[in-house]
C-alpha atoms as a PDB file:
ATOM      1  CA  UNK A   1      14.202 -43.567 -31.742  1.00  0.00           C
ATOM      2  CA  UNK A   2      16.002 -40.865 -33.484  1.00  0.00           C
ATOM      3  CA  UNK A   3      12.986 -40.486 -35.566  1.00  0.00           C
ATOM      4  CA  UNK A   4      11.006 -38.959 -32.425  1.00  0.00           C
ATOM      5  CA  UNK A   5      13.762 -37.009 -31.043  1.00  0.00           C
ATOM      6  CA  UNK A   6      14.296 -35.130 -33.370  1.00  0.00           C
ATOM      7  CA  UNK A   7      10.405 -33.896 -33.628  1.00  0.00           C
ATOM      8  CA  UNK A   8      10.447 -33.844 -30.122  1.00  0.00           C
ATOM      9  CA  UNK A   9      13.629 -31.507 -30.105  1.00  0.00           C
ATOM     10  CA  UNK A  10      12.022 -29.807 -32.267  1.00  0.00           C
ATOM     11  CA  UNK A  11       9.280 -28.658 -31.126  1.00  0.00           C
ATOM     12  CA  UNK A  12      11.022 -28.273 -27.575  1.00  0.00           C
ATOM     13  CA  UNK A  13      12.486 -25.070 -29.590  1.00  0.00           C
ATOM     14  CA  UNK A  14       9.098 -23.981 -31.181  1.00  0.00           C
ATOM     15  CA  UNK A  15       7.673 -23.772 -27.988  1.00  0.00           C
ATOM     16  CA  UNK A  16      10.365 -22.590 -25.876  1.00  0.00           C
ATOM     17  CA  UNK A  17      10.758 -19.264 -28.170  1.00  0.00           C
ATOM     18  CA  UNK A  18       6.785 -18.791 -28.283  1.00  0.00           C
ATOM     19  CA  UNK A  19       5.971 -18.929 -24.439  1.00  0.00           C
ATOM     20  CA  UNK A  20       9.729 -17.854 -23.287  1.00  0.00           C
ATOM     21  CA  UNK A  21      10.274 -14.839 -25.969  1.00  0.00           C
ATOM     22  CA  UNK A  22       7.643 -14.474 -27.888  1.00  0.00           C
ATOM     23  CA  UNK A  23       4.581 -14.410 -25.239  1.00  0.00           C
ATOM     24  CA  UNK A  24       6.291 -12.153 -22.650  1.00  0.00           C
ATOM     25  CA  UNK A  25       7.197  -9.567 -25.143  1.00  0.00           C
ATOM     26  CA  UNK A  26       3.677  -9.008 -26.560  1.00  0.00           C
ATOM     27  CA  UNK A  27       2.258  -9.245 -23.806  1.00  0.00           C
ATOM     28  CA  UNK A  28       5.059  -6.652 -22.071  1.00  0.00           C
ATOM     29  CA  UNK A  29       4.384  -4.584 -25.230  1.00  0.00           C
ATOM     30  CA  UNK A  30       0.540  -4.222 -25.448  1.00  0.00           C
ATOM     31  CA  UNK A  31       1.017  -3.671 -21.397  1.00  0.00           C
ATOM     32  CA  UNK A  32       3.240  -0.893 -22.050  1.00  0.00           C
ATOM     33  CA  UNK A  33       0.733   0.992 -24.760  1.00  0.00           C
ATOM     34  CA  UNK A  34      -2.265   0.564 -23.226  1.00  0.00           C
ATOM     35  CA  UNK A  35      -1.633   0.511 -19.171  1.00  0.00           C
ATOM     36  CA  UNK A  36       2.023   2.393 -19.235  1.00  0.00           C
ATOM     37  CA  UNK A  37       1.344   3.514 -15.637  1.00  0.00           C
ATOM     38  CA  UNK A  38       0.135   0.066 -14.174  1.00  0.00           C
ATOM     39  CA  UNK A  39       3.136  -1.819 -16.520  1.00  0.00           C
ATOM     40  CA  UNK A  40       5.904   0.476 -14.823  1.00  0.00           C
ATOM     41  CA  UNK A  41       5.022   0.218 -11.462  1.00  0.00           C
ATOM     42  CA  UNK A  42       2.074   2.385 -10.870  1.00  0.00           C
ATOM     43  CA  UNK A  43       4.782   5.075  -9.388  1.00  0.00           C
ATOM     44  CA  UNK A  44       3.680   8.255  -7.233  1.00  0.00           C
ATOM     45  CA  UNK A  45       6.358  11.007  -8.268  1.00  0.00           C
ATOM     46  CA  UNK A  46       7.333  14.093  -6.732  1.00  0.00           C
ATOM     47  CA  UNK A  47       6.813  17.824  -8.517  1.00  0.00           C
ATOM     48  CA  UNK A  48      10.549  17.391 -10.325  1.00  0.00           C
ATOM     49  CA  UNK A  49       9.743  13.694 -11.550  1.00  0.00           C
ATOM     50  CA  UNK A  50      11.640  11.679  -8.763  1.00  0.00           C
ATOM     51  CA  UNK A  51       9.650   8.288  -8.225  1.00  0.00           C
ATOM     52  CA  UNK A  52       8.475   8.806  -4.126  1.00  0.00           C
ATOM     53  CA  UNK A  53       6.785   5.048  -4.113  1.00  0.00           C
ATOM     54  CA  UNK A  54       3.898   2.835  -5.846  1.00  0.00           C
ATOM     55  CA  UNK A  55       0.269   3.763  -5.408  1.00  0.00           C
ATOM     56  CA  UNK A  56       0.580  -0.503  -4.417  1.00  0.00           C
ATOM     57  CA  UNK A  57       2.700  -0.691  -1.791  1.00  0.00           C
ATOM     58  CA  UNK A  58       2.120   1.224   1.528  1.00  0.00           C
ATOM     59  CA  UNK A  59       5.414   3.228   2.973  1.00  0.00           C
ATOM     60  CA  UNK A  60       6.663   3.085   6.532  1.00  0.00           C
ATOM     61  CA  UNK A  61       5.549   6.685   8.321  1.00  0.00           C
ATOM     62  CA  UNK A  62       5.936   7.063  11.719  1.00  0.00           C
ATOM     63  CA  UNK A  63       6.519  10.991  12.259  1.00  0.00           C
ATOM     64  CA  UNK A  64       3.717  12.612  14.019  1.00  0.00           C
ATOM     65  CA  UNK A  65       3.773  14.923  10.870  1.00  0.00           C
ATOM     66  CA  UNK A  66       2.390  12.451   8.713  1.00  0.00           C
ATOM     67  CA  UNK A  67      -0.301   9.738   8.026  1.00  0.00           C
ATOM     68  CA  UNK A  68       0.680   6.282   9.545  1.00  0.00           C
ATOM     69  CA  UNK A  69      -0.667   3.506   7.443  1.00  0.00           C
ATOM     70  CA  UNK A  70      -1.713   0.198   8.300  1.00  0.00           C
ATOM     71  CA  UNK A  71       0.997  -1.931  10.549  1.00  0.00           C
ATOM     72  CA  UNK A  72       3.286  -4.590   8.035  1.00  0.00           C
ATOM     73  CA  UNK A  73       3.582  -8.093   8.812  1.00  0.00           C
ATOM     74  CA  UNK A  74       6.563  -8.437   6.594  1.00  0.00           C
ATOM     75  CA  UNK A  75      10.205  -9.159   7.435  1.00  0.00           C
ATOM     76  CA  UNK A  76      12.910  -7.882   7.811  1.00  0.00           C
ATOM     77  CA  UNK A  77      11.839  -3.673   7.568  1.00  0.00           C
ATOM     78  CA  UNK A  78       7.899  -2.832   7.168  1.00  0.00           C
ATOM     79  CA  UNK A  79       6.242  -2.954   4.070  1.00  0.00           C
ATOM     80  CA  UNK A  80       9.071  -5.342   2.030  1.00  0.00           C
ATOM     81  CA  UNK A  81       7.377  -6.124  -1.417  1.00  0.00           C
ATOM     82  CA  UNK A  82       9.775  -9.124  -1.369  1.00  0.00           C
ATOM     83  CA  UNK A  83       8.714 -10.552   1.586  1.00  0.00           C
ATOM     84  CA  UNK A  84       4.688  -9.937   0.951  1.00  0.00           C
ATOM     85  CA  UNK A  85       2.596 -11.514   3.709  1.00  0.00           C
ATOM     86  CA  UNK A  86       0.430 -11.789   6.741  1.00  0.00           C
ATOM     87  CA  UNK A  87       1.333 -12.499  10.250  1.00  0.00           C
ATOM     88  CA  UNK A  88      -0.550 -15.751  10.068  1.00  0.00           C
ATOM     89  CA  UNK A  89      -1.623 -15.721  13.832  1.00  0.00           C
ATOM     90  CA  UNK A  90      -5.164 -16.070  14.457  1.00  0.00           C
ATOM     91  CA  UNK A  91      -7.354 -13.741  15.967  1.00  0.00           C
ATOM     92  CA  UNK A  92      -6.772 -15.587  19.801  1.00  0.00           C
ATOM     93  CA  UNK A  93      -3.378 -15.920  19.537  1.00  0.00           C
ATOM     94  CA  UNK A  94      -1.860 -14.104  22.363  1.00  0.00           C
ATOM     95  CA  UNK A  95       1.127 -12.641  20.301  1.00  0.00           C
ATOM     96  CA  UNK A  96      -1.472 -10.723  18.212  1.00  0.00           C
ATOM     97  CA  UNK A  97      -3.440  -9.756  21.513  1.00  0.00           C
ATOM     98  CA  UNK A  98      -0.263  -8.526  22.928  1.00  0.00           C
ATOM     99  CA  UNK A  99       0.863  -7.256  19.193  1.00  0.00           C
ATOM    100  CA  UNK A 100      -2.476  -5.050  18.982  1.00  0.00           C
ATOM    101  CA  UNK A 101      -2.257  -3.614  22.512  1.00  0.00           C
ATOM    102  CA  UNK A 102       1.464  -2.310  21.588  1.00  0.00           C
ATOM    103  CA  UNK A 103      -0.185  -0.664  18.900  1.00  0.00           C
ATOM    104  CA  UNK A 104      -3.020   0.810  20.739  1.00  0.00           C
ATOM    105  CA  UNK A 105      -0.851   2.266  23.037  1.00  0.00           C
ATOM    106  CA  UNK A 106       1.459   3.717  20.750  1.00  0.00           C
ATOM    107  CA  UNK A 107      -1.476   5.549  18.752  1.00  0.00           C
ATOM    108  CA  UNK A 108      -2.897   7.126  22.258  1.00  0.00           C
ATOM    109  CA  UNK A 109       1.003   8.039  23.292  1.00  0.00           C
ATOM    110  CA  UNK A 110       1.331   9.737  19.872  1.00  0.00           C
ATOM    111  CA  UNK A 111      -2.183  11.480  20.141  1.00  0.00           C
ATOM    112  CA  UNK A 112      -2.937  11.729  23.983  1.00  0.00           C
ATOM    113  CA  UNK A 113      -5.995  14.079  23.881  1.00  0.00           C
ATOM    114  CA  UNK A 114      -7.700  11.776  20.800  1.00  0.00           C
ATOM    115  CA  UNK A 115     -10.516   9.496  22.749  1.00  0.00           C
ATOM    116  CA  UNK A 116     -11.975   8.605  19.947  1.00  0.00           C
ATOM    117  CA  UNK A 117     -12.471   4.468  19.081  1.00  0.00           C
ATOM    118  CA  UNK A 118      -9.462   3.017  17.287  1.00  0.00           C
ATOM    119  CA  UNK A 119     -10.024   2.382  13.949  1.00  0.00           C
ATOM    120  CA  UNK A 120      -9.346  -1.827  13.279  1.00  0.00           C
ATOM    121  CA  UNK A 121      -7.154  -0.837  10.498  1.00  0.00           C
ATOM    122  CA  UNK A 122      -4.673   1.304  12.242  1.00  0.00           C
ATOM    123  CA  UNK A 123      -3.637  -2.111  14.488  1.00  0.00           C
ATOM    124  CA  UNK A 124      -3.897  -4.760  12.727  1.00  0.00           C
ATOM    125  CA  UNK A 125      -1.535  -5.531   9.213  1.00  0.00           C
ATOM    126  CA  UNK A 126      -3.439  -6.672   6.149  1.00  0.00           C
ATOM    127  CA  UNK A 127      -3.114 -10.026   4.629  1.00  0.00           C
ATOM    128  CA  UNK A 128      -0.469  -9.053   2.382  1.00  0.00           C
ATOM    129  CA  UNK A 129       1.508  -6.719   4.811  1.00  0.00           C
ATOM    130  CA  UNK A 130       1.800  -3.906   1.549  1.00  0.00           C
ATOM    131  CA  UNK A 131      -1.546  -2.504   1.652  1.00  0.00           C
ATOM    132  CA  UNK A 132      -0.805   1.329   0.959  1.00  0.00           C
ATOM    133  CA  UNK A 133      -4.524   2.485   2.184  1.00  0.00           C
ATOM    134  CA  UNK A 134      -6.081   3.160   5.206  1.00  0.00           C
ATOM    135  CA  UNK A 135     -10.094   3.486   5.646  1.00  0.00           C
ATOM    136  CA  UNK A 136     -11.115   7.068   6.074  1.00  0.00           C
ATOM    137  CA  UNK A 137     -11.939   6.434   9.397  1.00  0.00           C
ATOM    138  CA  UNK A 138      -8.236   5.273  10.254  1.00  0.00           C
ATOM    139  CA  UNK A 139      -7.469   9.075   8.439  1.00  0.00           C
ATOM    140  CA  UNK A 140     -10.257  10.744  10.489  1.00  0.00           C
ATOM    141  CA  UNK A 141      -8.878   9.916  13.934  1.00  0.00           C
ATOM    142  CA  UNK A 142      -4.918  10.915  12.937  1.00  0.00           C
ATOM    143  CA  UNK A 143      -6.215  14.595  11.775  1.00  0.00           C
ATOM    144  CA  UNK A 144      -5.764  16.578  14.403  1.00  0.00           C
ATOM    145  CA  UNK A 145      -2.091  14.802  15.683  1.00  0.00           C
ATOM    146  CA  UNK A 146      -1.225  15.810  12.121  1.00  0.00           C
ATOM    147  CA  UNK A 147      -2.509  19.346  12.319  1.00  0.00           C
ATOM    148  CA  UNK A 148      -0.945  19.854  15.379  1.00  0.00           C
ATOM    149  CA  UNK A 149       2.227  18.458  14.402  1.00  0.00           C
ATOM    150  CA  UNK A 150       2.205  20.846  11.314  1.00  0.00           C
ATOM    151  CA  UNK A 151       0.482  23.653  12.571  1.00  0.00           C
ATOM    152  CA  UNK A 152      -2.109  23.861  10.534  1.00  0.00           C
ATOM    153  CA  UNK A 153      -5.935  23.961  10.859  1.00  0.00           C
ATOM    154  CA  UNK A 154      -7.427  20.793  11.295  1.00  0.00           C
ATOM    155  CA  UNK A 155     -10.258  21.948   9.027  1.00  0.00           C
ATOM    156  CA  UNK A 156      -7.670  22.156   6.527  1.00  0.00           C
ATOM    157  CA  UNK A 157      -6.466  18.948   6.840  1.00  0.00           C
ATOM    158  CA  UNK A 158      -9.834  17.095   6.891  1.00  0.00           C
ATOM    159  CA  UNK A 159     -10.101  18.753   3.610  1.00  0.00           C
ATOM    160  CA  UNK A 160      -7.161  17.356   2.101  1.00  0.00           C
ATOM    161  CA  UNK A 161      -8.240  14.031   3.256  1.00  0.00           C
ATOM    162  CA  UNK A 162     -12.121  14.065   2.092  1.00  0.00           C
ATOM    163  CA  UNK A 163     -10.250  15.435  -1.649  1.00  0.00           C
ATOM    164  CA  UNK A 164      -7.750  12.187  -1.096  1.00  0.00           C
ATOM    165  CA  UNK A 165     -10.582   9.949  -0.273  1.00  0.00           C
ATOM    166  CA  UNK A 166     -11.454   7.362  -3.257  1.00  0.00           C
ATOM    167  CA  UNK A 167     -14.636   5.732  -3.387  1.00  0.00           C
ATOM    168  CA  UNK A 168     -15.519   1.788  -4.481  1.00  0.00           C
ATOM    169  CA  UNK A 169     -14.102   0.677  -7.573  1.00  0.00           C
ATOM    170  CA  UNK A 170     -17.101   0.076 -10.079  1.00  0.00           C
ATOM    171  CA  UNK A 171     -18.815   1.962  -7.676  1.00  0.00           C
ATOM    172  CA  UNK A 172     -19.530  -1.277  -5.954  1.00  0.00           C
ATOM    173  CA  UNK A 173     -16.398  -2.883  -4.985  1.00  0.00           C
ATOM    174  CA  UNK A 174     -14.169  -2.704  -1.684  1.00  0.00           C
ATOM    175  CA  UNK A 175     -14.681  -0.268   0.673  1.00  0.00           C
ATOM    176  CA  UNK A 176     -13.670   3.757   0.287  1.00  0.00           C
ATOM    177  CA  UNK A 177     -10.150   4.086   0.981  1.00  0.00           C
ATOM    178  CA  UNK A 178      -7.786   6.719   1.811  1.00  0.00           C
ATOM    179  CA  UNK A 179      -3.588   6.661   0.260  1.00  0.00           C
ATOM    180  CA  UNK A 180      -1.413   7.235   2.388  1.00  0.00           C
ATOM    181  CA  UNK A 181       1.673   8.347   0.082  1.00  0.00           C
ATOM    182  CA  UNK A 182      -0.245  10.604  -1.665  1.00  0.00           C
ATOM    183  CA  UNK A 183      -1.916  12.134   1.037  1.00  0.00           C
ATOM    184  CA  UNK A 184       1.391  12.815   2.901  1.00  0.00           C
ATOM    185  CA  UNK A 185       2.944  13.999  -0.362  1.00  0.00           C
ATOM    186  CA  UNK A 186       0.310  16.661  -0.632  1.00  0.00           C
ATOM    187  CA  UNK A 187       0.893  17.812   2.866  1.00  0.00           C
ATOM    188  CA  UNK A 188       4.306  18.226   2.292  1.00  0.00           C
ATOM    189  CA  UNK A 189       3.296  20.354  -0.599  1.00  0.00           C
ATOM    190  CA  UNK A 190       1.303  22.797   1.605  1.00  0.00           C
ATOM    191  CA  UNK A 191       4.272  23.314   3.883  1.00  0.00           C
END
């Protein structure tokens, strides 16, 4: 018996320093020199270097001054990277029903004058509850609530938002999106 143990111990060692030291650091390592950005985060910073947020994971907004992103699902604050994931009610279940209708209300309070249709996005959270875009439509119908709330043309700020617009990755995947962290960043920039 002690004849297989001690192989057995053995390579219980081997293996336990290749996948639980070994492994991690190359892989940490050839993350870090060819994908710093992605490896550490994928930060947004400000203009003096101060991390403001991950291009990942959306940011609760709710002055009229800004961008509002798409509604978290996640407990116990909005947007909780620990706590990643959908509501989980289906698309009849009356909590979402009522859920939504808080929502669209909220978005016509905010923007009383805006008759436009709702964009899905702006109501409803994403399966993960972190998603830190919004569809360009979502931005198009929030433009003039945020020029008016800043004072600013709303020419101006449509063009901030076609410049912050990013098309399909690969040119054919996903939809075009919109960032809501940066593009609020870059108002507060103009201000």
């Amino acid at each position: 018996m002690l004849s297989q143990l001690k192989p057995a111990f053995l390579m219980l060692i081997i293996w336990t320093v290749v996948t639980g030291l070994a492994y991690p650091l190359a892989v940490t390592a050839l993350a870090q020199v060819l994908f710093p950005h992605q490896a550490n985060g994928s930060l947004i910073l400000d203009a003096d270097g101060t991390p403001r947020g991950s291009e990942l994971i959306g940011q609760p907004f709710s002055d009229p001054k800004y961008f509002w992103g798409r509604p978290s699902a996640t407990l116990p604050h909005p947007y909780n990277g620990g706590a990643s994931g959908g509501s989980n009610l289906g698309p009849t279940n009356p909590a979402l029903i009522e859920a939504v209708k808080g929502r669209v209300a909220a978005l016509r309070a905010a923007d009383p004058g805006n008759a436009a249709p709702l964009p899905v996005d702006l109501v409803t959270a994403s399966g993960s509850g972190l998603d830190p875009h919004i569809s360009p439509a979502a931005a198009a119908y929030q433009v003039n609530r945020v020029a008016k709330a800043r004072g600013l043309a709303p020419e101006t700020v449509r063009q901030l938002v076609a410049r912050h617009t990013e098309g399909r990755q690969f040119w054919l995947l996903g939809e075009p999106r919109v960032n809501v962290l940066r593009l609020n960043l870059e108002l507060d920039l103009l201000h």
